[in-house]
C-alpha atoms as a PDB file:
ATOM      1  CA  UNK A   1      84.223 -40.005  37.012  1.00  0.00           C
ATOM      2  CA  UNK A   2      85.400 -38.082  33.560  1.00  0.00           C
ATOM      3  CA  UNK A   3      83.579 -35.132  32.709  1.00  0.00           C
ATOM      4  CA  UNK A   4      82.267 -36.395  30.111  1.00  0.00           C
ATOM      5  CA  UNK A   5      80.603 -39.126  31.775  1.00  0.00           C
ATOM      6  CA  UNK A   6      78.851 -36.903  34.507  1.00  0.00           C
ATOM      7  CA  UNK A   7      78.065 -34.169  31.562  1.00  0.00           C
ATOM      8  CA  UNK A   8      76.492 -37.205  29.294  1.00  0.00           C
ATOM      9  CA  UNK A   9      74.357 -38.365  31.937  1.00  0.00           C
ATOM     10  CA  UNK A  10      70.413 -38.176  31.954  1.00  0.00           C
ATOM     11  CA  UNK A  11      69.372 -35.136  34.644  1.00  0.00           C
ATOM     12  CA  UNK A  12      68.221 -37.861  37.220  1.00  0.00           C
ATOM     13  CA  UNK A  13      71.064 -39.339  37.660  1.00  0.00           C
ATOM     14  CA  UNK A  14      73.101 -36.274  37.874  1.00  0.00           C
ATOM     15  CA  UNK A  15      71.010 -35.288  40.994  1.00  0.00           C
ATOM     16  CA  UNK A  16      71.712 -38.829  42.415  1.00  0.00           C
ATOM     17  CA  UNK A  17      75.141 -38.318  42.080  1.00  0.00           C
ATOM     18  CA  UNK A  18      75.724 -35.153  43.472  1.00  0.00           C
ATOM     19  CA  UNK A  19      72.710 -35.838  46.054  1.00  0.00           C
ATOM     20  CA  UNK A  20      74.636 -39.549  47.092  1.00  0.00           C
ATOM     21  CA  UNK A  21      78.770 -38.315  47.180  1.00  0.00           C
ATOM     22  CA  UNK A  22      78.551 -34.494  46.946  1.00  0.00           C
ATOM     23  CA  UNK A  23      78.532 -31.709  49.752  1.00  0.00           C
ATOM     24  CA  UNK A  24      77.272 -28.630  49.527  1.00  0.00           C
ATOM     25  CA  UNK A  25      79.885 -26.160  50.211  1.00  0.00           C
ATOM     26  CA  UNK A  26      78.145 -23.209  49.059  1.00  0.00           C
ATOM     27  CA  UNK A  27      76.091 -20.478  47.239  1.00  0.00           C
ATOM     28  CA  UNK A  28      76.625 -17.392  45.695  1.00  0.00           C
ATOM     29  CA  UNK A  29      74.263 -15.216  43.825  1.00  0.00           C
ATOM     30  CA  UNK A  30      74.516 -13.313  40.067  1.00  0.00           C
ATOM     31  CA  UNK A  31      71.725 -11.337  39.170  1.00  0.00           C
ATOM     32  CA  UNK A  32      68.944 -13.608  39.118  1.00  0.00           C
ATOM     33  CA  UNK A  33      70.664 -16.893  39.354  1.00  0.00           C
ATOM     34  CA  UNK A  34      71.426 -18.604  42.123  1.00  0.00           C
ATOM     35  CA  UNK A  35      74.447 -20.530  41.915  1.00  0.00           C
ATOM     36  CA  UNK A  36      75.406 -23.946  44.233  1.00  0.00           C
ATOM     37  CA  UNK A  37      78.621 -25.405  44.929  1.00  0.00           C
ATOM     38  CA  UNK A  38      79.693 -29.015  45.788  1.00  0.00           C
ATOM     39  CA  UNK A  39      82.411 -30.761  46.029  1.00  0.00           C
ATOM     40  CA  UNK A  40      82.672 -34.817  45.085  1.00  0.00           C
ATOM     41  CA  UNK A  41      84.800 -37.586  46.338  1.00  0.00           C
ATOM     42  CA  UNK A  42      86.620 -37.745  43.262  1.00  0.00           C
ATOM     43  CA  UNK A  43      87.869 -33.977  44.292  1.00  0.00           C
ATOM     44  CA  UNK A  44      85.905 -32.513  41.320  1.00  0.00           C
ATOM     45  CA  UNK A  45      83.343 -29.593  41.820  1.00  0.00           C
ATOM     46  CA  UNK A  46      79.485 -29.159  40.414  1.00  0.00           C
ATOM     47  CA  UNK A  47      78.077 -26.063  39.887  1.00  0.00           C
ATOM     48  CA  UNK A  48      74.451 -25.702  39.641  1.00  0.00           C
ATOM     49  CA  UNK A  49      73.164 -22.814  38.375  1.00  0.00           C
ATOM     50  CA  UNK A  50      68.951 -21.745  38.967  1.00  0.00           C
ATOM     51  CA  UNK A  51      66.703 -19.042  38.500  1.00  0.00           C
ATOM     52  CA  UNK A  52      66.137 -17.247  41.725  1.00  0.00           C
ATOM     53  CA  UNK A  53      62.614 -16.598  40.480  1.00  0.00           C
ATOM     54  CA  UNK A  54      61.454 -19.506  39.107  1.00  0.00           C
ATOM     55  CA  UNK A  55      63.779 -22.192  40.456  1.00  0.00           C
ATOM     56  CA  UNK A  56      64.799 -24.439  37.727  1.00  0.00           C
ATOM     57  CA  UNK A  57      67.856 -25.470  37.237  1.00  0.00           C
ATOM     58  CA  UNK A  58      69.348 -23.662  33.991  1.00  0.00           C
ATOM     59  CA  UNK A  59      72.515 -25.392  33.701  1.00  0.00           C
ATOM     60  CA  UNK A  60      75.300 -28.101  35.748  1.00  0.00           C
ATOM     61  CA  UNK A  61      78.971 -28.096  35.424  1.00  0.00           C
ATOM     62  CA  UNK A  62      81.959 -29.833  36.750  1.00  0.00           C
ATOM     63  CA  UNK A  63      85.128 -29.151  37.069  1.00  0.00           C
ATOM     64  CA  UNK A  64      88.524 -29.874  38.481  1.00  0.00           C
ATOM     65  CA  UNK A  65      90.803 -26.825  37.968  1.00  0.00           C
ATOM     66  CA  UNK A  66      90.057 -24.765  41.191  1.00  0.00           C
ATOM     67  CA  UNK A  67      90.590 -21.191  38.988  1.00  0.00           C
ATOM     68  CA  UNK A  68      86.799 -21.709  38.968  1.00  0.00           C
ATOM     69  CA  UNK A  69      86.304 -21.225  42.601  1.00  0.00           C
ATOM     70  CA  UNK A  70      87.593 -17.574  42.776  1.00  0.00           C
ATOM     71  CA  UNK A  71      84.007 -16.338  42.783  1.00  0.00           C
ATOM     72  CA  UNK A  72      83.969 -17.824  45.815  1.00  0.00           C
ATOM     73  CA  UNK A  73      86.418 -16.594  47.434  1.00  0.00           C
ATOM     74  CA  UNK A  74      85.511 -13.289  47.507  1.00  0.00           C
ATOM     75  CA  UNK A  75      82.470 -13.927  49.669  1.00  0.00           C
ATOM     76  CA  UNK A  76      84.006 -15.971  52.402  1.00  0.00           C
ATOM     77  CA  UNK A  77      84.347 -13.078  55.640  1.00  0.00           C
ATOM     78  CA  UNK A  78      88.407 -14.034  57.553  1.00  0.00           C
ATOM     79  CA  UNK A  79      88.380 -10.983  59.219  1.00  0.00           C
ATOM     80  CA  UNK A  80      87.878 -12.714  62.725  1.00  0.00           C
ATOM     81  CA  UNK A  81      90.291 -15.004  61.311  1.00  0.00           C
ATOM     82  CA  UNK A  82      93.102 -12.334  61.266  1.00  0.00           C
ATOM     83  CA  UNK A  83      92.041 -10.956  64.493  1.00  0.00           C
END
């Protein structure tokens, strides 16, 4: 699936797509949004972004280039890793 097509589609179905092939990998906070990550088949990523407070969902975005997943990055803990 293009961008486009997942960007153009109704909100519904957006859910159902990320709810039926996505998986959560996981959630990072920014002031008072709340931001999810999954990843779907197609190797693209959806963010979803929410107010912490009053939990709607103020915006969804895929991508492909994995830049975007620095902010990420910096919250996953390897130290027993390098241990």
């Amino acid at each position: 699936m293009k961008d486009h097509q997942f960007l153009s589609m109704e909100d519904e179905a957006q859910k159902s797509a990320i709810w039926e092939s996505g998986v959560f990998l996981m959630e990072r906070l920014q002031g008072f949004h709340k931001i999810k990550l999954y990843q779907l088949e197609d190797s693209s990523y959806i963010e979803v972004t929410s107010h912490t407070h009053f939990n709607v969902v103020l915006r969804v975005s895929r991508f492909t280039d994995t830049h975007y997943l620095e902010p990420y990055l910096h919250t996953i803990d390897v130290k027993d890793l390098v241990s």
